[in-house]
PDB file of N, CA and C in Angstrom:
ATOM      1  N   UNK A   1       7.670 -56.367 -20.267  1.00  0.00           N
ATOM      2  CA  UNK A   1       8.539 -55.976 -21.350  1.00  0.00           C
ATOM      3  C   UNK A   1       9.988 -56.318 -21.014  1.00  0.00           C
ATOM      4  N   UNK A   2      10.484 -56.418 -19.369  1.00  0.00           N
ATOM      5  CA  UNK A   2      11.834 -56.351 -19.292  1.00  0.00           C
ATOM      6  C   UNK A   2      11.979 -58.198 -19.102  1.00  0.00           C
ATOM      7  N   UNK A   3      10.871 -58.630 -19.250  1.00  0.00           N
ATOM      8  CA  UNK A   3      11.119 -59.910 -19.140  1.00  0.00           C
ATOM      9  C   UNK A   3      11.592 -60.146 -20.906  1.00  0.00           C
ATOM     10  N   UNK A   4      10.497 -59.912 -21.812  1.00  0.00           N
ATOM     11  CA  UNK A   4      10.732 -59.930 -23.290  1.00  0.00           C
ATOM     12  C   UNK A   4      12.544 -59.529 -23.821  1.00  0.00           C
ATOM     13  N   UNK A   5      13.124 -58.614 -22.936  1.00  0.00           N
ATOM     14  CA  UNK A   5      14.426 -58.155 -23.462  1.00  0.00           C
ATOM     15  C   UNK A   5      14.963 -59.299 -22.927  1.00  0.00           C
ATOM     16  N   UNK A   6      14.910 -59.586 -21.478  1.00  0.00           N
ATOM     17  CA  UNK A   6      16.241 -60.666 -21.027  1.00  0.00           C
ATOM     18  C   UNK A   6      15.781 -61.978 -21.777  1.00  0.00           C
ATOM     19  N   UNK A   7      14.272 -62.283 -22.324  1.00  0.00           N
ATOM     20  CA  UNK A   7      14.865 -63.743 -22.826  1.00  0.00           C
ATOM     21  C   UNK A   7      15.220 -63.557 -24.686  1.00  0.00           C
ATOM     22  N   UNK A   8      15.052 -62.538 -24.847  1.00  0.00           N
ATOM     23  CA  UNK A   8      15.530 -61.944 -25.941  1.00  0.00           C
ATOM     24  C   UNK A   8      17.455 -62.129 -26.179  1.00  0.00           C
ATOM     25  N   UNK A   9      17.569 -61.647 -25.088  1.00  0.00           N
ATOM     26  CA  UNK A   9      19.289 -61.826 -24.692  1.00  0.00           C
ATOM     27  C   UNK A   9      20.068 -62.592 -24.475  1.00  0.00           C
ATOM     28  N   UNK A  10      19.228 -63.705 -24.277  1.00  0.00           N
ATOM     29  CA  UNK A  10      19.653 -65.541 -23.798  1.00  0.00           C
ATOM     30  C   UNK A  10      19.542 -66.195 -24.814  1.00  0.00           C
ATOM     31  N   UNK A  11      18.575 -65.574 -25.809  1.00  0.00           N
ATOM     32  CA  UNK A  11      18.249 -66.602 -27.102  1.00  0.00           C
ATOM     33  C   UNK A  11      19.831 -66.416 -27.922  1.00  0.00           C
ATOM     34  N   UNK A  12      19.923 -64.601 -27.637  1.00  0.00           N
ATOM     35  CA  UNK A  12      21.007 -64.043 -28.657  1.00  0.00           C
ATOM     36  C   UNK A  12      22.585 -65.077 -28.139  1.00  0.00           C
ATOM     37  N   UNK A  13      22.874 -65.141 -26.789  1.00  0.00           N
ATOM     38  CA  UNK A  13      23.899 -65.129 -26.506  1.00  0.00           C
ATOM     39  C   UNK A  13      23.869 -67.240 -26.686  1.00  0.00           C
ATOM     40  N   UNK A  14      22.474 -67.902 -26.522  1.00  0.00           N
ATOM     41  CA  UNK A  14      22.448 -69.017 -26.907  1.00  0.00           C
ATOM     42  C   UNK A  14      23.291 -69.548 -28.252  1.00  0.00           C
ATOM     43  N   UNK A  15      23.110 -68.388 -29.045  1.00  0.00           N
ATOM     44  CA  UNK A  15      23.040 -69.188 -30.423  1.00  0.00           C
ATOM     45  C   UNK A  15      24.421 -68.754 -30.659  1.00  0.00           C
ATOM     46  N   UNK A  16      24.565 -66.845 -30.426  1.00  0.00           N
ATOM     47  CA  UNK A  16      26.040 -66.821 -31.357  1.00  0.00           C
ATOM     48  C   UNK A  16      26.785 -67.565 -30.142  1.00  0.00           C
ATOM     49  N   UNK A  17      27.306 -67.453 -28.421  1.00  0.00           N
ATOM     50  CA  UNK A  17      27.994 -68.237 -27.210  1.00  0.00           C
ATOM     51  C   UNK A  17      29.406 -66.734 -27.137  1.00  0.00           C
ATOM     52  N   UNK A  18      29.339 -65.829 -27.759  1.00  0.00           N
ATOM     53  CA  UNK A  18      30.339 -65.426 -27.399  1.00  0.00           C
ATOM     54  C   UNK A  18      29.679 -63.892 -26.357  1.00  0.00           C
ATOM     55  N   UNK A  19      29.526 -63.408 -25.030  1.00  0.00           N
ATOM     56  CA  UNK A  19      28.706 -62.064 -24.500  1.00  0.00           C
ATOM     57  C   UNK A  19      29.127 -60.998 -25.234  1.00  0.00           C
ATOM     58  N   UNK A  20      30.007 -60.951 -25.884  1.00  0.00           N
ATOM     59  CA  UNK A  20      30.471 -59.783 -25.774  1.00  0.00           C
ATOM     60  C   UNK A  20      29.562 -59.077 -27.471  1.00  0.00           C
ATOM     61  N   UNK A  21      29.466 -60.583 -28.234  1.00  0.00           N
ATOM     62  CA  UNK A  21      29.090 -60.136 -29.677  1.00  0.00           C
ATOM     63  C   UNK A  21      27.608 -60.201 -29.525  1.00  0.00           C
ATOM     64  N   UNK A  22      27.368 -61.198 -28.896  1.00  0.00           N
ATOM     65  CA  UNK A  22      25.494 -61.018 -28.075  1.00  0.00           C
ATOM     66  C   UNK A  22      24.925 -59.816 -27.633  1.00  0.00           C
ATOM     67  N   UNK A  23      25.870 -59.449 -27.044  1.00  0.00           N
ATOM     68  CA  UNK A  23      25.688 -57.836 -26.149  1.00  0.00           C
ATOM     69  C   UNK A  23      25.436 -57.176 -27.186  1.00  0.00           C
ATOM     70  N   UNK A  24      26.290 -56.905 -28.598  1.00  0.00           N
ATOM     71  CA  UNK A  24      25.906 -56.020 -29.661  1.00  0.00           C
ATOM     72  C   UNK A  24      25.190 -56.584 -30.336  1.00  0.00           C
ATOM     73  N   UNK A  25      24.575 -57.720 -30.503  1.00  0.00           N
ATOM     74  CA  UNK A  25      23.638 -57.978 -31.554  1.00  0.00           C
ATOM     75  C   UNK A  25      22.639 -57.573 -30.235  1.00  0.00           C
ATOM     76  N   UNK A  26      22.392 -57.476 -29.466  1.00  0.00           N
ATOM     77  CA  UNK A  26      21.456 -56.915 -28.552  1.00  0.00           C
ATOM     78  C   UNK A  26      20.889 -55.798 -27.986  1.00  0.00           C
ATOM     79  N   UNK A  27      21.935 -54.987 -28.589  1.00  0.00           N
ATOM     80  CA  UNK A  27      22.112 -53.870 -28.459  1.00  0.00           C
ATOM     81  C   UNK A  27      21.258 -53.075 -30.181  1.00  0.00           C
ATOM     82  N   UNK A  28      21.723 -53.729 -30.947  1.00  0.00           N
ATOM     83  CA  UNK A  28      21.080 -52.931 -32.146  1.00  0.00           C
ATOM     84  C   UNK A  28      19.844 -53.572 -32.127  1.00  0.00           C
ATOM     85  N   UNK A  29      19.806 -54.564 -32.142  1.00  0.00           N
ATOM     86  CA  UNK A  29      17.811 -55.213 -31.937  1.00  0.00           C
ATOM     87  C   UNK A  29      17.462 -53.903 -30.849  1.00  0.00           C
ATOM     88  N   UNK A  30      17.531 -53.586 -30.117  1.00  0.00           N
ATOM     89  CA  UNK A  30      17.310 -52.954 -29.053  1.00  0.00           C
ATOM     90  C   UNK A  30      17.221 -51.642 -29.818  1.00  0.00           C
ATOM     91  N   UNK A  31      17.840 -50.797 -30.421  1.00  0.00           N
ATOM     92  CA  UNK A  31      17.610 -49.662 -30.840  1.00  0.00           C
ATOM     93  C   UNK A  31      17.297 -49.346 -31.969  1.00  0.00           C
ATOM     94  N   UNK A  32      17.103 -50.629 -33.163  1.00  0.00           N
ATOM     95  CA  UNK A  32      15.729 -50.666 -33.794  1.00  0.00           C
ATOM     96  C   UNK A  32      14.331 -50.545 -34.003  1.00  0.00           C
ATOM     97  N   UNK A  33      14.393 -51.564 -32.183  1.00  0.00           N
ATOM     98  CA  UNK A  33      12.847 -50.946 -31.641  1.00  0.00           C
ATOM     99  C   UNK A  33      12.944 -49.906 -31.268  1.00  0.00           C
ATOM    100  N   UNK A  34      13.773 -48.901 -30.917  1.00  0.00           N
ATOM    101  CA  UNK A  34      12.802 -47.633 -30.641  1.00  0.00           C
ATOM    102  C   UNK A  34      12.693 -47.241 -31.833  1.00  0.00           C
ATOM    103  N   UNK A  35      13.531 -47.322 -32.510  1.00  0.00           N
ATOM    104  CA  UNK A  35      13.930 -46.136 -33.760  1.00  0.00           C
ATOM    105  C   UNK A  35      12.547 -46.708 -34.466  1.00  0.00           C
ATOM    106  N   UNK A  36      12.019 -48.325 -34.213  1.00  0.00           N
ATOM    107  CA  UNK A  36      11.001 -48.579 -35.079  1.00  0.00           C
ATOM    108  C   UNK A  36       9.623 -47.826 -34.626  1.00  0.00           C
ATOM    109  N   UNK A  37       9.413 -47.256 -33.112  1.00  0.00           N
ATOM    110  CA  UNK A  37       8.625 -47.046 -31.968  1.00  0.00           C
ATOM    111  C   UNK A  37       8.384 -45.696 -32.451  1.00  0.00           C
ATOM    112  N   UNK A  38       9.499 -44.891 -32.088  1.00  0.00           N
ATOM    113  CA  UNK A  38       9.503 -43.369 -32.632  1.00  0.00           C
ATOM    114  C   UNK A  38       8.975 -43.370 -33.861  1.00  0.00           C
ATOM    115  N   UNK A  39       9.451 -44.103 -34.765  1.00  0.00           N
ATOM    116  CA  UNK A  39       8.830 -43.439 -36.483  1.00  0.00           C
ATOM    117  C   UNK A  39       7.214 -44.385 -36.408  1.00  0.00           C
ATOM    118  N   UNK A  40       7.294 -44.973 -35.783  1.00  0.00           N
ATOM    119  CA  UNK A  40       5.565 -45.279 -35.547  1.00  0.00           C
ATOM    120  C   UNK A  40       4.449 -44.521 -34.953  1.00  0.00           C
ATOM    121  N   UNK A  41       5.102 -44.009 -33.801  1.00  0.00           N
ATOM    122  CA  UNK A  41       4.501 -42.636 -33.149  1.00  0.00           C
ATOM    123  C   UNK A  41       4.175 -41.645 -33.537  1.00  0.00           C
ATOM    124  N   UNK A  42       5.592 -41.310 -34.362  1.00  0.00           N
ATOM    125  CA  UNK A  42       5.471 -39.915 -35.375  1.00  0.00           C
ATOM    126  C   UNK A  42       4.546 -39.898 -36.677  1.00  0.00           C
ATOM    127  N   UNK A  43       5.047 -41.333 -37.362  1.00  0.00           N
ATOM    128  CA  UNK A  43       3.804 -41.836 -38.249  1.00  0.00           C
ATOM    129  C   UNK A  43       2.082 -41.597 -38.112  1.00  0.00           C
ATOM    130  N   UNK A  44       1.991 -41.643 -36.328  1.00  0.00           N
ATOM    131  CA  UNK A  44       0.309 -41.691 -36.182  1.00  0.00           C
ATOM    132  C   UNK A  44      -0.083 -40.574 -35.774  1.00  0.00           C
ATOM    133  N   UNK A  45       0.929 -39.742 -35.064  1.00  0.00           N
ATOM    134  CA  UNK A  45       0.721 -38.358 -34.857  1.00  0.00           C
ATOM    135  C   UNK A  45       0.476 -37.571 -35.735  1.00  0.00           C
ATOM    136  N   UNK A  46       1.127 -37.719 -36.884  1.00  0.00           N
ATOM    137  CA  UNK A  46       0.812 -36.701 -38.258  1.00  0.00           C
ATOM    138  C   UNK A  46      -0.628 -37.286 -38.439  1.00  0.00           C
ATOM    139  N   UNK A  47      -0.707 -38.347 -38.703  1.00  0.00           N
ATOM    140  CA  UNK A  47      -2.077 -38.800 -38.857  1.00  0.00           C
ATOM    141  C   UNK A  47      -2.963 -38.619 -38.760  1.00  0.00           C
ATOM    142  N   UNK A  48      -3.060 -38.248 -37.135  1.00  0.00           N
ATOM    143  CA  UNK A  48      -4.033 -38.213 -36.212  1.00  0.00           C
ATOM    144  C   UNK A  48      -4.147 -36.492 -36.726  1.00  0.00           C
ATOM    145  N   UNK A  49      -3.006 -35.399 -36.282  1.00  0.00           N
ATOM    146  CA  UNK A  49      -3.954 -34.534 -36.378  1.00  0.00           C
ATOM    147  C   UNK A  49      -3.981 -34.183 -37.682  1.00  0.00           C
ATOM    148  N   UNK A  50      -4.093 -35.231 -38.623  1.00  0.00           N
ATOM    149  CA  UNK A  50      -5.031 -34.619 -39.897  1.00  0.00           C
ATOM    150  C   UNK A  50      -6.384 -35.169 -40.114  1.00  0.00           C
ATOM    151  N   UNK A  51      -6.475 -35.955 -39.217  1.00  0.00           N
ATOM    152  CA  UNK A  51      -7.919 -36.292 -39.222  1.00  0.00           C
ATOM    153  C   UNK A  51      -8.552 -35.416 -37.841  1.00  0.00           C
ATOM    154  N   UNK A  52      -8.051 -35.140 -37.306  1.00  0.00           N
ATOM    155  CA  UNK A  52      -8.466 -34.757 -35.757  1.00  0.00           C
ATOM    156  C   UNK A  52      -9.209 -33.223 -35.795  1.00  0.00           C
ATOM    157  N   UNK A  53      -9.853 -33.177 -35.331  1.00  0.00           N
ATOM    158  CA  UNK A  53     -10.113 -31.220 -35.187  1.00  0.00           C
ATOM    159  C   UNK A  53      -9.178 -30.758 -34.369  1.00  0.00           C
ATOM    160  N   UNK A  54      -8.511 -29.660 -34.934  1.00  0.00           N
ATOM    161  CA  UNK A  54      -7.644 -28.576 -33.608  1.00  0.00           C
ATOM    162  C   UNK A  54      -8.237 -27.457 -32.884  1.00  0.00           C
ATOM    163  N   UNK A  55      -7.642 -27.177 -31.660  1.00  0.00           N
ATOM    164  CA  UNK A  55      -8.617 -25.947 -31.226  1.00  0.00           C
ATOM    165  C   UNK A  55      -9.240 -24.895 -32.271  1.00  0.00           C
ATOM    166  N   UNK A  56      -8.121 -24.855 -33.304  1.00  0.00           N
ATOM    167  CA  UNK A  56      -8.386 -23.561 -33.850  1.00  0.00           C
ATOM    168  C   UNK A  56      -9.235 -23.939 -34.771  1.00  0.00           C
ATOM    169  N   UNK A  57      -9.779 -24.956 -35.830  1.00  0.00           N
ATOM    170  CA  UNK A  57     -10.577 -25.653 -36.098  1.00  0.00           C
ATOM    171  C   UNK A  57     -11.915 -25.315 -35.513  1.00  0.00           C
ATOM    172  N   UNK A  58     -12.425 -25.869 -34.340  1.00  0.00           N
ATOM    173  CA  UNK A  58     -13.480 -25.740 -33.452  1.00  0.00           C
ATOM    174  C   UNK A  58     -13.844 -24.022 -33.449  1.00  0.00           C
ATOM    175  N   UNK A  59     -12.906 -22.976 -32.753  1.00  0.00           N
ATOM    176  CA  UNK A  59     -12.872 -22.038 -32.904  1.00  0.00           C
ATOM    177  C   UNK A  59     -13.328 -21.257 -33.784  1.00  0.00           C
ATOM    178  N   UNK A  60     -12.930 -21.784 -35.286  1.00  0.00           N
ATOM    179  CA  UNK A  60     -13.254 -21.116 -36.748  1.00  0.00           C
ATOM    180  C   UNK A  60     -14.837 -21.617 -36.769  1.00  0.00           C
ATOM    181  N   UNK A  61     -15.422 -23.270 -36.653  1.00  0.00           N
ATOM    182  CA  UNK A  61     -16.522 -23.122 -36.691  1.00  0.00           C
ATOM    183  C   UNK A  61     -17.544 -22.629 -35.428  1.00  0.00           C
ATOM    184  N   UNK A  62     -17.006 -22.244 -34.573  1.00  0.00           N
ATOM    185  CA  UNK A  62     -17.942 -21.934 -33.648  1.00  0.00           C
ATOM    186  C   UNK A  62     -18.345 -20.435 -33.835  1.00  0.00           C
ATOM    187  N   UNK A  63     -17.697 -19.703 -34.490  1.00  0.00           N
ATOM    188  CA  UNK A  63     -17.498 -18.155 -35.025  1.00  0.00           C
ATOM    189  C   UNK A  63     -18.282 -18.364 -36.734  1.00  0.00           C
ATOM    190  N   UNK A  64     -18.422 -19.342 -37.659  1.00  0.00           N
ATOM    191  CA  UNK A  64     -19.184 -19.623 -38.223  1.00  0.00           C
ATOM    192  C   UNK A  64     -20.861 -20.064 -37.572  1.00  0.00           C
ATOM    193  N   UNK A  65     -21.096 -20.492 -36.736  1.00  0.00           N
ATOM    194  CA  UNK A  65     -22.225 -20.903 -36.603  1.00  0.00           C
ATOM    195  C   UNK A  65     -22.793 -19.757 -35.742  1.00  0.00           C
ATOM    196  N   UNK A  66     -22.233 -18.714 -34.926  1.00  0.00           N
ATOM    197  CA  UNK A  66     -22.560 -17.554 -34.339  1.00  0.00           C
ATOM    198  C   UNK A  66     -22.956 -16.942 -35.549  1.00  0.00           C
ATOM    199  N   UNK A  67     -22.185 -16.883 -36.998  1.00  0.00           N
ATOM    200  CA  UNK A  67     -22.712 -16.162 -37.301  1.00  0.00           C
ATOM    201  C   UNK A  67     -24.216 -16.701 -38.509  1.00  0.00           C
ATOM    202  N   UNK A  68     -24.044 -17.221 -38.473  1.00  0.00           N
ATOM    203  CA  UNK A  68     -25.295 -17.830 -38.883  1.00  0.00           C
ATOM    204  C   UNK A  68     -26.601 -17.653 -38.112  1.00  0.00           C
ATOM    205  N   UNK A  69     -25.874 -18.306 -36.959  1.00  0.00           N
ATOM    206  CA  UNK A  69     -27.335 -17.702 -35.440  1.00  0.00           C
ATOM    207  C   UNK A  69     -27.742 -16.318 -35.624  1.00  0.00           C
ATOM    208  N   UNK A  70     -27.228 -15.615 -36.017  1.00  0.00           N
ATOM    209  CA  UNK A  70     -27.152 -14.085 -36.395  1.00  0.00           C
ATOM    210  C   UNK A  70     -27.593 -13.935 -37.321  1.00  0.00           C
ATOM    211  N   UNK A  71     -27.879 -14.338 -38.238  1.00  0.00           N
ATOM    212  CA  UNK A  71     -28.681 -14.222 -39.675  1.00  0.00           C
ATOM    213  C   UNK A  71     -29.620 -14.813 -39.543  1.00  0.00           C
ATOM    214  N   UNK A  72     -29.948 -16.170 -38.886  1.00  0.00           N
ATOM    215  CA  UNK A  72     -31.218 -16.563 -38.820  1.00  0.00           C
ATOM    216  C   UNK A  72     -32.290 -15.823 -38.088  1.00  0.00           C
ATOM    217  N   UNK A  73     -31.658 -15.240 -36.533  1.00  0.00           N
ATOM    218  CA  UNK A  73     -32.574 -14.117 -36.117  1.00  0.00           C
ATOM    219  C   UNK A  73     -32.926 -13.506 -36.637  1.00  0.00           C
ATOM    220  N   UNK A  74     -32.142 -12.314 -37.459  1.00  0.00           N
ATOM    221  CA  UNK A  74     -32.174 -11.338 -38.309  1.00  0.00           C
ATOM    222  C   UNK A  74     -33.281 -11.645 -38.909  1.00  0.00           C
ATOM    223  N   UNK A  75     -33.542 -12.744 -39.842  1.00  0.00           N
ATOM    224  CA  UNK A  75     -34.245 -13.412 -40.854  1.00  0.00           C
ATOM    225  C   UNK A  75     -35.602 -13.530 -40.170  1.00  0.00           C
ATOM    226  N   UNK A  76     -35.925 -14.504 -39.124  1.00  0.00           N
ATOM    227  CA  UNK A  76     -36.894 -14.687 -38.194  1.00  0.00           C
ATOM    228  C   UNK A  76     -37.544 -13.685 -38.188  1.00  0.00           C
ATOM    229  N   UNK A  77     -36.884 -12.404 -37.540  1.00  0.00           N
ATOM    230  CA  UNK A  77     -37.426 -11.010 -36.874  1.00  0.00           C
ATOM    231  C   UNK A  77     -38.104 -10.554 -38.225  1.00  0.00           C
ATOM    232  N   UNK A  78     -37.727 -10.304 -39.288  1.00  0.00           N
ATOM    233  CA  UNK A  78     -38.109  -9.869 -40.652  1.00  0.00           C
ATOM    234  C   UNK A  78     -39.235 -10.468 -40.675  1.00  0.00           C
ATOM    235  N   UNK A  79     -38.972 -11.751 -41.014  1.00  0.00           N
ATOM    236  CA  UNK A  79     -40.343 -12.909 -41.499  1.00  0.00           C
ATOM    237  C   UNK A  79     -41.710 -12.150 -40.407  1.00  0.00           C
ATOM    238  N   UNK A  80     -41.410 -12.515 -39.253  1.00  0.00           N
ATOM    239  CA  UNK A  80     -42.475 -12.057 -38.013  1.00  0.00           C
ATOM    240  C   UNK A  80     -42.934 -10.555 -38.549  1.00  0.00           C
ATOM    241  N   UNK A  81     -42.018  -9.828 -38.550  1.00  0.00           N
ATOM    242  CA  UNK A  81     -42.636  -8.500 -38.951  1.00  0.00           C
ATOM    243  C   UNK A  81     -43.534  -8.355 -39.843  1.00  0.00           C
ATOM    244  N   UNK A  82     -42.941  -9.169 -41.171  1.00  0.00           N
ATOM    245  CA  UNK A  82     -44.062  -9.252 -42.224  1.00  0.00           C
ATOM    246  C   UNK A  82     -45.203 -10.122 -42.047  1.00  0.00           C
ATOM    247  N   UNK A  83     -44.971 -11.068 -41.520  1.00  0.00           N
ATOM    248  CA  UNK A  83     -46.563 -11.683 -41.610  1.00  0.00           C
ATOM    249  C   UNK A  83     -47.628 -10.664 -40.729  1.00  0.00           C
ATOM    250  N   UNK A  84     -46.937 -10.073 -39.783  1.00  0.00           N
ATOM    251  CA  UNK A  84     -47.836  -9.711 -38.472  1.00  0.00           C
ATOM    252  C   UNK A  84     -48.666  -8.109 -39.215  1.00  0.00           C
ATOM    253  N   UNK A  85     -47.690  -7.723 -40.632  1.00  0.00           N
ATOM    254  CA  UNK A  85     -48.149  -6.649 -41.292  1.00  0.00           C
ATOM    255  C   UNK A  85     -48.942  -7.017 -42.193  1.00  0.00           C
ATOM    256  N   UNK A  86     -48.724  -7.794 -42.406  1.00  0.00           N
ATOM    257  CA  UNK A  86     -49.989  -8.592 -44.071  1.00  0.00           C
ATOM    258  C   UNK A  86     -51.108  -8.993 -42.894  1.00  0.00           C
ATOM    259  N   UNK A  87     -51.014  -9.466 -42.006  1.00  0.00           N
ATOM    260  CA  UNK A  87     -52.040  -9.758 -40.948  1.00  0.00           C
ATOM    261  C   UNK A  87     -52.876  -8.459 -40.593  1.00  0.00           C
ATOM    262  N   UNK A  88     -52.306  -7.420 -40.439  1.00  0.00           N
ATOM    263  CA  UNK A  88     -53.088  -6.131 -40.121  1.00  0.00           C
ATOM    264  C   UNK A  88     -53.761  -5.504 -41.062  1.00  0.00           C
ATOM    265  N   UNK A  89     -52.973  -5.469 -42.262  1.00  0.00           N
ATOM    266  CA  UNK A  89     -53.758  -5.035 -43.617  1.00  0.00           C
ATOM    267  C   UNK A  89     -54.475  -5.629 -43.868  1.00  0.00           C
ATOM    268  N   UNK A  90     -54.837  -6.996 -44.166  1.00  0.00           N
ATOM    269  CA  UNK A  90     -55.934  -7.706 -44.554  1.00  0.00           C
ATOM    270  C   UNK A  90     -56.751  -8.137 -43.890  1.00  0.00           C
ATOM    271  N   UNK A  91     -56.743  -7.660 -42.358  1.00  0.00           N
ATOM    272  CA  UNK A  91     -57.685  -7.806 -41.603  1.00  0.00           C
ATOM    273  C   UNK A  91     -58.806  -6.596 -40.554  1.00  0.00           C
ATOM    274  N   UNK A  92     -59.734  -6.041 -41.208  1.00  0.00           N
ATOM    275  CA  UNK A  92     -60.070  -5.450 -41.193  1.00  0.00           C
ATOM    276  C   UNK A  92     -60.447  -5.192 -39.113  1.00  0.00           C
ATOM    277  N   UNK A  93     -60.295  -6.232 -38.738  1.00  0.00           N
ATOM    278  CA  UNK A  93     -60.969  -6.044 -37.281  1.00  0.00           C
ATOM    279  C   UNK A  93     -59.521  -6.008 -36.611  1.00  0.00           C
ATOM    280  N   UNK A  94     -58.289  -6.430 -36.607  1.00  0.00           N
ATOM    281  CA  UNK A  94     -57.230  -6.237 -36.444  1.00  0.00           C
ATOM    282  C   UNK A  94     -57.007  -4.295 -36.242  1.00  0.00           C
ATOM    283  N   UNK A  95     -57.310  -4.003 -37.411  1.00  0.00           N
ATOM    284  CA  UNK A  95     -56.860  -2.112 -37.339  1.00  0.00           C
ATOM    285  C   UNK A  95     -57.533  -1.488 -36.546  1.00  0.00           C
ATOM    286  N   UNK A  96     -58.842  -2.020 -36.204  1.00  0.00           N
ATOM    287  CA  UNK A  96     -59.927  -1.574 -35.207  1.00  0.00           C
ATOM    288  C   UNK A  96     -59.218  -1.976 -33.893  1.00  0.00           C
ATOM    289  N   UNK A  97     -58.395  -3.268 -34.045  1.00  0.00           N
ATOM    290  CA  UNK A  97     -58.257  -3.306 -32.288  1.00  0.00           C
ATOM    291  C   UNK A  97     -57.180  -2.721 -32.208  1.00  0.00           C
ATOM    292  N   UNK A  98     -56.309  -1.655 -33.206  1.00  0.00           N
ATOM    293  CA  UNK A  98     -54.941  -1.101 -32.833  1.00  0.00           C
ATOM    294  C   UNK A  98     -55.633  -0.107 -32.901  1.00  0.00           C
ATOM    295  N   UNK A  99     -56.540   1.030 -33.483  1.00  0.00           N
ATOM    296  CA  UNK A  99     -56.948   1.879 -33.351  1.00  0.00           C
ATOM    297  C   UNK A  99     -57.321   2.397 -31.600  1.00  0.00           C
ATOM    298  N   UNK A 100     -57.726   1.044 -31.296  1.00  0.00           N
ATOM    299  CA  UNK A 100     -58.308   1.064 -29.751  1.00  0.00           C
ATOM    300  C   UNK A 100     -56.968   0.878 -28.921  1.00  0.00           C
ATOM    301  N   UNK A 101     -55.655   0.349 -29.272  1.00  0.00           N
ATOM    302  CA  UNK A 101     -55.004   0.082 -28.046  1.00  0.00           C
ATOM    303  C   UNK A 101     -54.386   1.446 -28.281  1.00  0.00           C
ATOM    304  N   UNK A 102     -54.315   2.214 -29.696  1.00  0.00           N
ATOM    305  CA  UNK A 102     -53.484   2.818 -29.384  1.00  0.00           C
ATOM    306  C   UNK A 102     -53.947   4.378 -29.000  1.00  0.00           C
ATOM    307  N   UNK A 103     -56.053   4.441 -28.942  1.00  0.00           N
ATOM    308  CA  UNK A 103     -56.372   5.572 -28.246  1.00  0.00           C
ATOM    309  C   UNK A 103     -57.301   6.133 -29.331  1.00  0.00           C
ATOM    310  N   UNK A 104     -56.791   5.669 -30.881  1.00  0.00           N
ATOM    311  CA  UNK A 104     -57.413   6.298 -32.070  1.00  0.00           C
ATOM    312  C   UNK A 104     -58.869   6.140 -32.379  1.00  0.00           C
ATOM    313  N   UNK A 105     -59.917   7.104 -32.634  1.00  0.00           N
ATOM    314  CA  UNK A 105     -61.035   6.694 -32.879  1.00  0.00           C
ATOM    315  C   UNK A 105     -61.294   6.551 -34.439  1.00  0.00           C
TER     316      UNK A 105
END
């Protein structure tokens, strides 16, 4: 890059011949690019985090999907309960073997 400025500076002082007016036309080329650098940076930074996830982002869905995990158990445990009860009622040798585990004649 510091090669790019000095022949940048030779071209300038080639053409206008006077250093002193080279120096300032070299000087504002020079702080164009940043000024062009910075608003390019800043340009992609906004950018970025609007496309980007932020912690707090991640955070919000990870506290969404806990709670979901939490309802689906919930849900699961229900479902299991009921089949395992429609299973006992309609099965007549089923009540006989809880009768027996649980002592009942």
């Amino acid at each position: 890059m510091a090669i790019a400025y000095a022949k940048l500076y030779e071209l300038i002082l080639k053409k206008v011949k006077d250093e002193k007016e080279a120096r300032e036309f070299y000087d504002v080329i020079i702080e164009l690019m940043k000024e062009g650098k910075i608003e390019v940076k800043n340009e992609l930074k906004d950018e970025l985090r609007g496309e980007l996830a932020t912690k707090e982002d991640v955070k919000y869905l990870e506290g969404k999907i806990d709670m979901v995990k939490k309802e689906l158990e919930y849900k699961l445990i229900i479902h299991t309960l009921i089949i395992l009860f429609a299973i006992i009622i309609t099965n007549p040798n089923a009540i006989e073997l809880i009768k027996l585990l649980f002592g009942f004649k």
